[in-house]
C-alpha atoms as a PDB file:
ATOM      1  CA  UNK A   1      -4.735  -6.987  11.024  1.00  0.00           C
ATOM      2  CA  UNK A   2      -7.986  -5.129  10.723  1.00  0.00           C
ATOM      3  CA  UNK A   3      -6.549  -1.738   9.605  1.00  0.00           C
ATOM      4  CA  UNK A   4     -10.451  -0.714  10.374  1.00  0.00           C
ATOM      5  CA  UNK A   5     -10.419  -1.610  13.976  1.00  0.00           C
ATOM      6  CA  UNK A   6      -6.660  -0.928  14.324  1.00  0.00           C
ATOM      7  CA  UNK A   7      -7.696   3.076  13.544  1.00  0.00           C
ATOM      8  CA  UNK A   8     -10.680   3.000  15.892  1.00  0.00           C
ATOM      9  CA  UNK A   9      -8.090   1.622  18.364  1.00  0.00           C
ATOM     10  CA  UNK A  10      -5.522   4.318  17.991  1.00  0.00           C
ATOM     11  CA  UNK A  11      -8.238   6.804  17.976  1.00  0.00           C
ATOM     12  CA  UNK A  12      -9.348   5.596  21.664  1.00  0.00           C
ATOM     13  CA  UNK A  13      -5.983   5.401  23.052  1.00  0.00           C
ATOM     14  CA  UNK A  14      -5.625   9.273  21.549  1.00  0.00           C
ATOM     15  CA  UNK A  15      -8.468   9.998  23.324  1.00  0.00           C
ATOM     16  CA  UNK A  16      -7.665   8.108  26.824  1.00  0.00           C
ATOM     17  CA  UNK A  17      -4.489   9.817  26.421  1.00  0.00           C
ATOM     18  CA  UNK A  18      -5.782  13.492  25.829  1.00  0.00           C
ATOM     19  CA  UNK A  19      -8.406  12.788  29.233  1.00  0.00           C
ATOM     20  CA  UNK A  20      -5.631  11.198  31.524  1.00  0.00           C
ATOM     21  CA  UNK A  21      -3.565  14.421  30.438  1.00  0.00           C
ATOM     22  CA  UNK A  22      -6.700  16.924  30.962  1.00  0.00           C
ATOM     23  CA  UNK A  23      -7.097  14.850  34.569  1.00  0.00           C
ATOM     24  CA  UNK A  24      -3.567  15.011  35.902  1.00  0.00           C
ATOM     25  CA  UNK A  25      -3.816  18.892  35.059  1.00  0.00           C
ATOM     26  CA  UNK A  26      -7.351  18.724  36.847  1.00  0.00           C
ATOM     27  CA  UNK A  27      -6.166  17.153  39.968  1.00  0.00           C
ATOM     28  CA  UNK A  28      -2.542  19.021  39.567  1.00  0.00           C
ATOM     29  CA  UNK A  29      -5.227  22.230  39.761  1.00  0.00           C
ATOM     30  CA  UNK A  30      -6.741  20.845  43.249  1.00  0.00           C
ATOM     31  CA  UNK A  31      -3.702  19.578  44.934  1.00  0.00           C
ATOM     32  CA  UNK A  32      -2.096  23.454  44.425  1.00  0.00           C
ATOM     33  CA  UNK A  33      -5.490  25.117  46.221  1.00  0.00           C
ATOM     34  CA  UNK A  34      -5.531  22.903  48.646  1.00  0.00           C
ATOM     35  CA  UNK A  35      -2.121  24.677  50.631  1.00  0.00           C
ATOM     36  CA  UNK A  36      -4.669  27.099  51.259  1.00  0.00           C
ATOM     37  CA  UNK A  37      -6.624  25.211  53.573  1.00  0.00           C
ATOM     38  CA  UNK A  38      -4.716  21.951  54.576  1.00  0.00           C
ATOM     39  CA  UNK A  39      -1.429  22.344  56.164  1.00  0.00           C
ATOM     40  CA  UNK A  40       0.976  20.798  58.151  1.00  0.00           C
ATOM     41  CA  UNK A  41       3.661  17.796  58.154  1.00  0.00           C
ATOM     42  CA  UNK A  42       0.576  15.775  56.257  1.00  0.00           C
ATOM     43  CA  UNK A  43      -0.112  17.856  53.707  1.00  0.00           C
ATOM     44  CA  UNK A  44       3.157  18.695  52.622  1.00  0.00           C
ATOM     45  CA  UNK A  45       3.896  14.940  52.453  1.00  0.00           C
ATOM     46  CA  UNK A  46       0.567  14.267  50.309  1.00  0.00           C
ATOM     47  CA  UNK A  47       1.527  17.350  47.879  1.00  0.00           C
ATOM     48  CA  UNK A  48       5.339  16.076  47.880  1.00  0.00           C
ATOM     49  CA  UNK A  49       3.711  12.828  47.011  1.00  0.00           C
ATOM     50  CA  UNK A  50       1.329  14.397  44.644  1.00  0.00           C
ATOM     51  CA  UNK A  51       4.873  15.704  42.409  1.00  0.00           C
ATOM     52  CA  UNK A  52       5.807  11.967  41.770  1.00  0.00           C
ATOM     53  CA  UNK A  53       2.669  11.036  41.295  1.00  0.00           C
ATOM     54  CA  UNK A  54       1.946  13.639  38.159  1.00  0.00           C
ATOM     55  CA  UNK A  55       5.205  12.976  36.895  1.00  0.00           C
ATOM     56  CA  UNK A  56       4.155   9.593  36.605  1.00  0.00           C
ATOM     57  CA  UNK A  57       0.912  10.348  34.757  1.00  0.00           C
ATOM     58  CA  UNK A  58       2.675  12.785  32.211  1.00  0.00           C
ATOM     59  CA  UNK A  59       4.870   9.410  31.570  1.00  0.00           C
ATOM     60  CA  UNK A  60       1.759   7.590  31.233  1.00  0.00           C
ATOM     61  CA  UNK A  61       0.247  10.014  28.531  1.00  0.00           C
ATOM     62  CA  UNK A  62       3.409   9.715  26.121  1.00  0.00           C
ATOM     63  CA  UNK A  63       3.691   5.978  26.681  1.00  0.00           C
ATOM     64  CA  UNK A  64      -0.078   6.236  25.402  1.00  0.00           C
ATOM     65  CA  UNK A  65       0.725   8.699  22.883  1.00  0.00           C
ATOM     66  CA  UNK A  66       3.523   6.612  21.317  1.00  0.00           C
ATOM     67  CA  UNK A  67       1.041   2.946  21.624  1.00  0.00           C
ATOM     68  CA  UNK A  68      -0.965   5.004  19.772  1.00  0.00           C
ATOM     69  CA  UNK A  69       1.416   6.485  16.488  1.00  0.00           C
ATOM     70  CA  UNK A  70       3.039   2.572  16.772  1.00  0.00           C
ATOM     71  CA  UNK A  71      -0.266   1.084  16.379  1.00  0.00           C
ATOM     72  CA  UNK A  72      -0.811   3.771  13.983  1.00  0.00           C
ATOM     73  CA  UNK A  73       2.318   2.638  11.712  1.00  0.00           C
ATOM     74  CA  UNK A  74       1.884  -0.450  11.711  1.00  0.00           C
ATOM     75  CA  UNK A  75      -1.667  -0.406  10.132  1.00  0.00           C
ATOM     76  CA  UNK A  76      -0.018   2.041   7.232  1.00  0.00           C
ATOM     77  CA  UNK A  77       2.557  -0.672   7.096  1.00  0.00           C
ATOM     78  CA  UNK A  78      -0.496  -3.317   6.785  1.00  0.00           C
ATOM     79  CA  UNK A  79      -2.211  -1.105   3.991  1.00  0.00           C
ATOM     80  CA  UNK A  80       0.652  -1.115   2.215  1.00  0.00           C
ATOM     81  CA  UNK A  81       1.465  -5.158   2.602  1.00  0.00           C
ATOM     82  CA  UNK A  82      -2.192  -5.702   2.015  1.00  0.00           C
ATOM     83  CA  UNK A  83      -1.764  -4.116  -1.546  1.00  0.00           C
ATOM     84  CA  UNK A  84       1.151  -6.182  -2.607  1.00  0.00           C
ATOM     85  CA  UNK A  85       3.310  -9.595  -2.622  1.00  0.00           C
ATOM     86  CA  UNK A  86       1.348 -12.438  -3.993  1.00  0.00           C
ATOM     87  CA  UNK A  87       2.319 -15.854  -5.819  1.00  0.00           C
ATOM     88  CA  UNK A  88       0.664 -19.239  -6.000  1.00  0.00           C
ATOM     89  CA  UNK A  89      -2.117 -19.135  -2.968  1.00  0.00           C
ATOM     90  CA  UNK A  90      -0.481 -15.740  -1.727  1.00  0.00           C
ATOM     91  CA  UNK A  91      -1.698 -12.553  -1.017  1.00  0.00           C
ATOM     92  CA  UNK A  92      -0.845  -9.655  -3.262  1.00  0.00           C
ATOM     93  CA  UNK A  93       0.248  -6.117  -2.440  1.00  0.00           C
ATOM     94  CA  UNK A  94      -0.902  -2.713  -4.104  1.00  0.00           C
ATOM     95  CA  UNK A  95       0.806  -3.343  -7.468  1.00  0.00           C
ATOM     96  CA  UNK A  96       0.824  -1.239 -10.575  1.00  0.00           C
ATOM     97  CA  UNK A  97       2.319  -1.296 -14.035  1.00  0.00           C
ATOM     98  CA  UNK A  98       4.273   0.423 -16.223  1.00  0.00           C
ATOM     99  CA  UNK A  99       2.224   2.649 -19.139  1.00  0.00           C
ATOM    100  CA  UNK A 100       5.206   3.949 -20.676  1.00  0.00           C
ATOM    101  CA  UNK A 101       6.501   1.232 -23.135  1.00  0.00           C
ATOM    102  CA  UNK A 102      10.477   0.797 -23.269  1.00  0.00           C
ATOM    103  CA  UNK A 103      10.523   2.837 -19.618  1.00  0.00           C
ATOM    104  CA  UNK A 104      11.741   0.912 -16.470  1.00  0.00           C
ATOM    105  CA  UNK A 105       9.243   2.044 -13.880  1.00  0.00           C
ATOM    106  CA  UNK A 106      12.074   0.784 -10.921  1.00  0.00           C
ATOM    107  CA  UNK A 107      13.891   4.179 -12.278  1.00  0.00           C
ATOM    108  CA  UNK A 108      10.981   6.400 -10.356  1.00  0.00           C
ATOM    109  CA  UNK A 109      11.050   7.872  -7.170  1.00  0.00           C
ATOM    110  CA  UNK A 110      10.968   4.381  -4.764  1.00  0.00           C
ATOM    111  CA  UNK A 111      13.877   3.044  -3.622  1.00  0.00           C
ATOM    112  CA  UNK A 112      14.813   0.639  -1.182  1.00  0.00           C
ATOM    113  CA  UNK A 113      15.272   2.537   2.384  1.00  0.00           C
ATOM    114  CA  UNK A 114      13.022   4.824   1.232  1.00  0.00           C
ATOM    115  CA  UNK A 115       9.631   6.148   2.114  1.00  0.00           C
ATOM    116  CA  UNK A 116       6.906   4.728   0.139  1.00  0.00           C
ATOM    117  CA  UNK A 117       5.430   7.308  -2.941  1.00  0.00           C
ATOM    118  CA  UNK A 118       2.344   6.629  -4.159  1.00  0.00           C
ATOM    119  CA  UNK A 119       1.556   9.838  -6.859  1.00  0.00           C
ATOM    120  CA  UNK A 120      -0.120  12.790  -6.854  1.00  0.00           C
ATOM    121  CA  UNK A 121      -3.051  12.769  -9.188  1.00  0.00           C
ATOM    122  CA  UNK A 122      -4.387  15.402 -10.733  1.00  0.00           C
ATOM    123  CA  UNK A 123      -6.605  17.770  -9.005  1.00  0.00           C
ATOM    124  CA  UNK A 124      -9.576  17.604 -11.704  1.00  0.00           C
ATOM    125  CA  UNK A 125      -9.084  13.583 -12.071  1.00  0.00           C
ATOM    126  CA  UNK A 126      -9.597  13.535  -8.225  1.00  0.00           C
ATOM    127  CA  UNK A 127     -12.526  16.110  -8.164  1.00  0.00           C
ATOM    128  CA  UNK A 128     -14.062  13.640 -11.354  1.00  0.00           C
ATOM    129  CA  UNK A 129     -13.269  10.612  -9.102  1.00  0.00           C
ATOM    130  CA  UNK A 130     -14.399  11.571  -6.038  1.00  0.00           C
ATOM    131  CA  UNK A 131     -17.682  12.705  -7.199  1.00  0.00           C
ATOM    132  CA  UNK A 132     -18.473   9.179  -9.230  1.00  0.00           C
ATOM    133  CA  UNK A 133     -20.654   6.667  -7.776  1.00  0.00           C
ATOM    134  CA  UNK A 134     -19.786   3.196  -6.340  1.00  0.00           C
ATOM    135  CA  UNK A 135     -21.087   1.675  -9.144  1.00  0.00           C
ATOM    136  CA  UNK A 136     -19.262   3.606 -11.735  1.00  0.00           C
ATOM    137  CA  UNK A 137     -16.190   4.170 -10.103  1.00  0.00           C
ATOM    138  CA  UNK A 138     -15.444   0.106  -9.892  1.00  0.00           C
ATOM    139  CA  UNK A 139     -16.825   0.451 -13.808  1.00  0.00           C
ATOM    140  CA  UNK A 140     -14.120   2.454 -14.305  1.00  0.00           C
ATOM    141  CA  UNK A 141     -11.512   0.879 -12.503  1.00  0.00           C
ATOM    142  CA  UNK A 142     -12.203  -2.330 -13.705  1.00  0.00           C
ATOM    143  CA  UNK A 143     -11.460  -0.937 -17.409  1.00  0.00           C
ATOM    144  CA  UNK A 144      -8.336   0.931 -16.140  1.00  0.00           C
ATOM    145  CA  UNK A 145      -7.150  -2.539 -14.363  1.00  0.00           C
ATOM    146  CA  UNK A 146      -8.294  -4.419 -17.901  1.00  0.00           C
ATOM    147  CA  UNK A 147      -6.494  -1.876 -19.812  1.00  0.00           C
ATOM    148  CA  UNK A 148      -3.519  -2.329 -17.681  1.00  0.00           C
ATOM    149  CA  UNK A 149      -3.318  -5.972 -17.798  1.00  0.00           C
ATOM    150  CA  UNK A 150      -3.724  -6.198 -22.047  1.00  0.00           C
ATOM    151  CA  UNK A 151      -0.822  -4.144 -22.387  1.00  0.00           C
ATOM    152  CA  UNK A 152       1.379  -7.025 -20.760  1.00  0.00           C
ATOM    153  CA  UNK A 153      -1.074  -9.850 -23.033  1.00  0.00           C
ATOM    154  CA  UNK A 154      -2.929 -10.747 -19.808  1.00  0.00           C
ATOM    155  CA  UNK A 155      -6.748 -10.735 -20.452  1.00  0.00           C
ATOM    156  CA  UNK A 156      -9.959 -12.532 -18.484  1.00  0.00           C
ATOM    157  CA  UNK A 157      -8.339 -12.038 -15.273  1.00  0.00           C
ATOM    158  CA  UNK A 158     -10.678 -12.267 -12.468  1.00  0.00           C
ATOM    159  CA  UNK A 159     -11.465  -9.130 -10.772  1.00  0.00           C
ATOM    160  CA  UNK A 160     -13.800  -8.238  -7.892  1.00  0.00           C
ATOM    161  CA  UNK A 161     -13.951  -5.252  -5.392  1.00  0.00           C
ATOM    162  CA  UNK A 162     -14.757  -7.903  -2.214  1.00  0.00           C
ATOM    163  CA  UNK A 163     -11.502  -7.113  -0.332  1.00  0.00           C
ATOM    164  CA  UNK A 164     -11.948  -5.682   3.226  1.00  0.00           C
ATOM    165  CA  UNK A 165      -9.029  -4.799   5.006  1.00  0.00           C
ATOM    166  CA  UNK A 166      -6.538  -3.815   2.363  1.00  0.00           C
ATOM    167  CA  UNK A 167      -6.645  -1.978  -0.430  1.00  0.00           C
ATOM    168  CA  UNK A 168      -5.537  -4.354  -2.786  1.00  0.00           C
ATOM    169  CA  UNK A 169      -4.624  -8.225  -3.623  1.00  0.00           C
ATOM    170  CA  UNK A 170      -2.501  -9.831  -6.774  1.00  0.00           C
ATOM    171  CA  UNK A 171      -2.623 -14.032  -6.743  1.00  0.00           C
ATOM    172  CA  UNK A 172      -1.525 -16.663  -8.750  1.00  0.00           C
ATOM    173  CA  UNK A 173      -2.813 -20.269  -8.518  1.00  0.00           C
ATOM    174  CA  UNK A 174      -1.667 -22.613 -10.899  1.00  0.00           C
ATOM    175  CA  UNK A 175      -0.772 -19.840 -13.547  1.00  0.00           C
ATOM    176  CA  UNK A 176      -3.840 -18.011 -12.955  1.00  0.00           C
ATOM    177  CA  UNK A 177      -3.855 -14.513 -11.772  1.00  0.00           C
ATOM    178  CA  UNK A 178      -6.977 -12.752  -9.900  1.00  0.00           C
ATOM    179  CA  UNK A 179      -6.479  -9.469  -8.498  1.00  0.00           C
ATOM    180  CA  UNK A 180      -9.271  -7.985  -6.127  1.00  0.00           C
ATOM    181  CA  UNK A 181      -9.895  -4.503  -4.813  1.00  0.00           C
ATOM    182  CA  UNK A 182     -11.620  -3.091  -1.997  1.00  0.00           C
ATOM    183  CA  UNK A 183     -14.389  -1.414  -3.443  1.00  0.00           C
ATOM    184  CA  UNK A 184     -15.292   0.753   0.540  1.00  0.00           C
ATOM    185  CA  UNK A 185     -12.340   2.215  -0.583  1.00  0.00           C
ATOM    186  CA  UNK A 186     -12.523   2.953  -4.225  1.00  0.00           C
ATOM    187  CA  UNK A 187     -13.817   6.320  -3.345  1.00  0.00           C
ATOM    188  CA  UNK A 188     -10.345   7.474  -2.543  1.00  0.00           C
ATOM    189  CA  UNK A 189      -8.097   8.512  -4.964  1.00  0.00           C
ATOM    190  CA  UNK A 190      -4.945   6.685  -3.896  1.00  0.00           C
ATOM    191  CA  UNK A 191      -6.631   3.591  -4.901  1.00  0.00           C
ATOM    192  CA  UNK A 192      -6.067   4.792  -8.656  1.00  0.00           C
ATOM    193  CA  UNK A 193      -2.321   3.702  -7.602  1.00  0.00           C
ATOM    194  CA  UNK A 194      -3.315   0.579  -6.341  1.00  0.00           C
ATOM    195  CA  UNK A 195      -5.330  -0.736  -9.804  1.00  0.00           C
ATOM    196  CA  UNK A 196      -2.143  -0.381 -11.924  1.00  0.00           C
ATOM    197  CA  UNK A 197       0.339  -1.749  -9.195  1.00  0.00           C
ATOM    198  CA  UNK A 198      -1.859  -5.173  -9.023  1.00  0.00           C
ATOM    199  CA  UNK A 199      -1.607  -5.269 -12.539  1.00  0.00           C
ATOM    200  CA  UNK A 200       2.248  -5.063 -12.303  1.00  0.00           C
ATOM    201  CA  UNK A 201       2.422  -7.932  -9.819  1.00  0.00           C
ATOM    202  CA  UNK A 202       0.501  -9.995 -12.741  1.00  0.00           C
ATOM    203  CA  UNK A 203       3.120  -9.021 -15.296  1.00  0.00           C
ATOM    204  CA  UNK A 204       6.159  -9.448 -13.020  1.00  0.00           C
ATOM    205  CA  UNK A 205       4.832 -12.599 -12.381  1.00  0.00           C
ATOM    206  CA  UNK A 206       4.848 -13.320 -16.198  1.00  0.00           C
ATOM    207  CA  UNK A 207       7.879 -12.178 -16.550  1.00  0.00           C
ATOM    208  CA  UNK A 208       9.815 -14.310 -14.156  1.00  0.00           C
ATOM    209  CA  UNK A 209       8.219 -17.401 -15.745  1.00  0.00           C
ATOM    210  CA  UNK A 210       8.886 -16.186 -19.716  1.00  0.00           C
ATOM    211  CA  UNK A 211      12.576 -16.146 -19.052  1.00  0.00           C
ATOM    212  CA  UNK A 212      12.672 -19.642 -17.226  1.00  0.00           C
ATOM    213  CA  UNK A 213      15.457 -21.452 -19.217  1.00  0.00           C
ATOM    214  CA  UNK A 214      13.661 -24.349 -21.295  1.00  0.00           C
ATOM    215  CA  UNK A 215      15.229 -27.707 -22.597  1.00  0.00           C
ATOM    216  CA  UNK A 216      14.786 -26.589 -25.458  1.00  0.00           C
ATOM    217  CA  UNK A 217      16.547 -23.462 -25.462  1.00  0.00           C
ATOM    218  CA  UNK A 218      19.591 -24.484 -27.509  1.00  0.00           C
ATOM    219  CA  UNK A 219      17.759 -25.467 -30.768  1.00  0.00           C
ATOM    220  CA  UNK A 220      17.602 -23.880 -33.789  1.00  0.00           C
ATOM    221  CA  UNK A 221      14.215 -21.678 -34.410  1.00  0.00           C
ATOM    222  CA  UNK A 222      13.407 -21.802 -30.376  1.00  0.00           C
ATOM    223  CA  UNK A 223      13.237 -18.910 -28.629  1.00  0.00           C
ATOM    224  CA  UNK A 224      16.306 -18.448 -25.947  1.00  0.00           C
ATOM    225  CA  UNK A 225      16.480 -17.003 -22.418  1.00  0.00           C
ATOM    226  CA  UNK A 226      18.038 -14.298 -24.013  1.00  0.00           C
ATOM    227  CA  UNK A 227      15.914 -13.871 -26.973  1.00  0.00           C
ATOM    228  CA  UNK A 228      13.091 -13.794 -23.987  1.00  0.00           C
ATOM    229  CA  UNK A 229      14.948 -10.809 -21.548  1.00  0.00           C
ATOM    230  CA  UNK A 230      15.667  -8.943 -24.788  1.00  0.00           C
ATOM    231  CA  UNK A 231      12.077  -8.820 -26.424  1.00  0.00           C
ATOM    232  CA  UNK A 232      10.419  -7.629 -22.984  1.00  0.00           C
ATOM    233  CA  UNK A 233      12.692  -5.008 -22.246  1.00  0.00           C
ATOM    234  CA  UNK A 234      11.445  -3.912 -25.829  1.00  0.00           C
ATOM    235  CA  UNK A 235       8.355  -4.419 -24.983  1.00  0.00           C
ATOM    236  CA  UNK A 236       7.751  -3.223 -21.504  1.00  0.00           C
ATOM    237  CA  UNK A 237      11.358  -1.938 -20.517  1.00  0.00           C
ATOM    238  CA  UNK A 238      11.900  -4.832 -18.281  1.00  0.00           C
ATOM    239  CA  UNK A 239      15.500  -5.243 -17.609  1.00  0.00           C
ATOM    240  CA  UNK A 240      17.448  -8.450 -17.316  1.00  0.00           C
ATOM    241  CA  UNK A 241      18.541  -7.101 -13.894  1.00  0.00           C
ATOM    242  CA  UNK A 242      15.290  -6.566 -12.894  1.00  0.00           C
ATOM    243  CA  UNK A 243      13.338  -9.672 -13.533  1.00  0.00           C
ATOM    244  CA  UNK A 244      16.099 -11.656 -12.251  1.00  0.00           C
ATOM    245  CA  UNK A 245      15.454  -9.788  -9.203  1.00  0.00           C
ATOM    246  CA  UNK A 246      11.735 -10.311  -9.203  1.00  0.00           C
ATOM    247  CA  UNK A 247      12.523 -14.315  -9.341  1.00  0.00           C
ATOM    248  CA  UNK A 248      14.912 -14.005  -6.743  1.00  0.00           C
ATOM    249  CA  UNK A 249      12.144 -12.698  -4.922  1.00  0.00           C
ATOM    250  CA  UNK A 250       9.394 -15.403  -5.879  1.00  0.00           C
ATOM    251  CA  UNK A 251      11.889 -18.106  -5.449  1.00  0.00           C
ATOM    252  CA  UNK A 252      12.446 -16.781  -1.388  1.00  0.00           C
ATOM    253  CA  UNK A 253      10.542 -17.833   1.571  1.00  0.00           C
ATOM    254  CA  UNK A 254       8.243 -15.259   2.682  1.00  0.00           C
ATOM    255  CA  UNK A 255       9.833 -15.158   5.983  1.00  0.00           C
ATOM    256  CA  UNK A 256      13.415 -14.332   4.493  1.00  0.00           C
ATOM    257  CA  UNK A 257      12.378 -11.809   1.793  1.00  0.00           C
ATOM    258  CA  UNK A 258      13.526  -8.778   4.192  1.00  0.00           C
ATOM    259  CA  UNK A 259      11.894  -5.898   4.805  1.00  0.00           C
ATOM    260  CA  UNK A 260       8.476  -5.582   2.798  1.00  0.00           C
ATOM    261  CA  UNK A 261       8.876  -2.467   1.228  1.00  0.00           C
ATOM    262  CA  UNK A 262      12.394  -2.868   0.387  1.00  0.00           C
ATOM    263  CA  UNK A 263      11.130  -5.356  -1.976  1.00  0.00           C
ATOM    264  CA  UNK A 264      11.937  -5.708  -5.497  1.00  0.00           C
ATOM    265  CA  UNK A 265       8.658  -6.472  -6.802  1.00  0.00           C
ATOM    266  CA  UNK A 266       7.249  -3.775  -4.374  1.00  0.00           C
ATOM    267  CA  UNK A 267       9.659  -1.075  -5.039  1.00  0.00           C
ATOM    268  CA  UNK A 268       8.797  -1.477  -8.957  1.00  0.00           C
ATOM    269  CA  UNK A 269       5.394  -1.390  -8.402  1.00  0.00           C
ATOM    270  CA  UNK A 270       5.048   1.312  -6.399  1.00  0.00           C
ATOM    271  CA  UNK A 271       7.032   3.296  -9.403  1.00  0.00           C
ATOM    272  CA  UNK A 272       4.688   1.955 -11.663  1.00  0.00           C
ATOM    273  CA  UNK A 273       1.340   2.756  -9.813  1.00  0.00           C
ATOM    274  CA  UNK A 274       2.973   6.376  -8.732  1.00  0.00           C
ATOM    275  CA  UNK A 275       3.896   6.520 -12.606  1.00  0.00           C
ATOM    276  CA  UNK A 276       0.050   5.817 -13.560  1.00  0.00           C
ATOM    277  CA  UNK A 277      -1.281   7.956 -11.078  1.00  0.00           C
ATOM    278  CA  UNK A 278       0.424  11.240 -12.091  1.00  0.00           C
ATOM    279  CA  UNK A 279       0.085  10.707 -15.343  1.00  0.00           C
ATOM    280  CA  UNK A 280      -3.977   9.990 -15.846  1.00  0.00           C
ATOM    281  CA  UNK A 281      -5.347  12.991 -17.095  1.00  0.00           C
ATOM    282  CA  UNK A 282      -8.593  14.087 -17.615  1.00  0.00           C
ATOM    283  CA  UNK A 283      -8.744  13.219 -21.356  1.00  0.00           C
ATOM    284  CA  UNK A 284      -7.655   9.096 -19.958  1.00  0.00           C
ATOM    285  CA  UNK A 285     -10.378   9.747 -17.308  1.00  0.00           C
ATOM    286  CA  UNK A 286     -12.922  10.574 -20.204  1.00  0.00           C
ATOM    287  CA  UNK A 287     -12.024   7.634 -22.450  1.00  0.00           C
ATOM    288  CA  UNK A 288     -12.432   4.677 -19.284  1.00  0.00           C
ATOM    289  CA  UNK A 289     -15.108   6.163 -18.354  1.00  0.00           C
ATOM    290  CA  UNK A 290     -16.443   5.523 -22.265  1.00  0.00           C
ATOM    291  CA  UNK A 291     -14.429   2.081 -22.315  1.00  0.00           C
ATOM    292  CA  UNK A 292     -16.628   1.055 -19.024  1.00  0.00           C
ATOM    293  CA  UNK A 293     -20.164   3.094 -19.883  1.00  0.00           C
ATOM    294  CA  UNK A 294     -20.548   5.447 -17.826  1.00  0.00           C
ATOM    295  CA  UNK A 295     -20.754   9.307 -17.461  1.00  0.00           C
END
């Protein structure tokens, strides 16, 4: 989907709606005066016929009405799937990580059945944001996505702001992440959410394939499974529960992975990029801005 052309569409069947509605009461208007000077069997069979007739265009305005806040949903829905999910040749989703070492960002506010939370960032960092150029606001995102990615050990990942249609995109190919941004976008704060929750995809990702069991597990001086789950909860507070479900989730067909946002790569990075986004202050602001050389 074109979540572009899917709000210009909505926005034209609100407005067909709003003139079939300001019609029927037009016409409505007409049929009433006209008992003044038409009567007879005729007329009262054209006015009884009128009745049905705006019944059925008050029908047609909600049926237009609710194409409309459908159409509407689903091209949320599509922002959100465009920001998240990826693997090997896959599209990603609008991923984020986890600042807070030894903290499981799946303990925030997302939850499966729940409505999506993105964060609410601070009013100053948005002001700052908002009034940055193009140029220095993918600067700055770039170092916040950079910054993001070095605390899991990930570093030269590809990153571009080239996407149109989503907000954001995490892939893998052949062990190699790129994560791209859509840089018409970057001007809204939300998409602060979106650069750490890519990054999260990338780790999750590493994760999964860290705690693969190896043939070599069982000898002495090699690093076990176990040794593995227990040094990146440590590290990044990633639980045994939840990279096992992360895997579970790689390892299913796209098709039988259940509804997107229930996710368990999706509902973890939404904490994470929700976590990020409240907590960037000003002070962080100041020091990416430095990091990418600008301001």
């Amino acid at each position: 989907m074109s979540t572009d052309h899917a709000s210009a569409q909505a926005e034209r069947i609100d407005t067909g709606a709003q003139r079939l509605e300001e019609l029927a009461e037009e016409l409505g208007a007409t049929v009433g005066r006209s008992a003044g000077s038409w009567i007879g069997p005729d007329a009262e069979a054209f006015r009884a016929e009128w009745s049905s007739t705006a019944q059925a265009l008050r029908t047609g305005t909600q049926e237009l009405l609710a194409r409309s806040a459908e159409l509407s949903r689903h091209r949320d829905e599509q922002d959100t799937a465009s920001e998240g999910d990826g693997q090997a040749g896959a599209s990603g989703t609008d991923g984020g990580s986890d600042t807070t070492t030894g903290s499981s960002a799946q303990d925030g506010p997302n939850a499966p059945g729940e409505d999506a939370y993105y964060g609410e960032v601070d009013p100053e960092v948005v002001e700052r944001w908002e009034s940055m150029s193009r140029e220095d606001r993918e600067a700055v995102a770039r170092a916040i996505i950079e910054e993001e990615l070095a605390q899991y050990g990930l570093e030269d990942v590809p990153v571009d702001f080239d996407l149109t249609g989503s907000n954001g995109w995490w892939e893998v190919s052949d062990g190699a992440h790129s994560i791209s941004i859509n840089g018409d976008r970057l001007d809204t704060p939300r998409l602060l959410h979106t650069l750490a929750h890519e990054a999260r995809h990338a780790a999750q990702w590493e994760a999964v394939q860290d705690t693969e069991s190896g043939f070599w597990d069982w000898l002495p001086g090699v690093d076990s499974t176990a040794d593995d789950y227990e040094r990146l909860e440590e590290e990044h507070g990633f639980t045994r529960e939840e990279i096992d479900s992360w895997r579970e989730h790689f390892d299913t067909p796209k098709d039988e992975r259940g509804p997107y946002l229930d996710q368990s790569i999706e509902v973890d990075a939404r904490n994470a990029g929700a976590e990020v986004s409240e907590e960037l202050t000003m002070e962080d602001l100041d020091r990416y801005e430095e990091l990418a050389g600008v301001g």
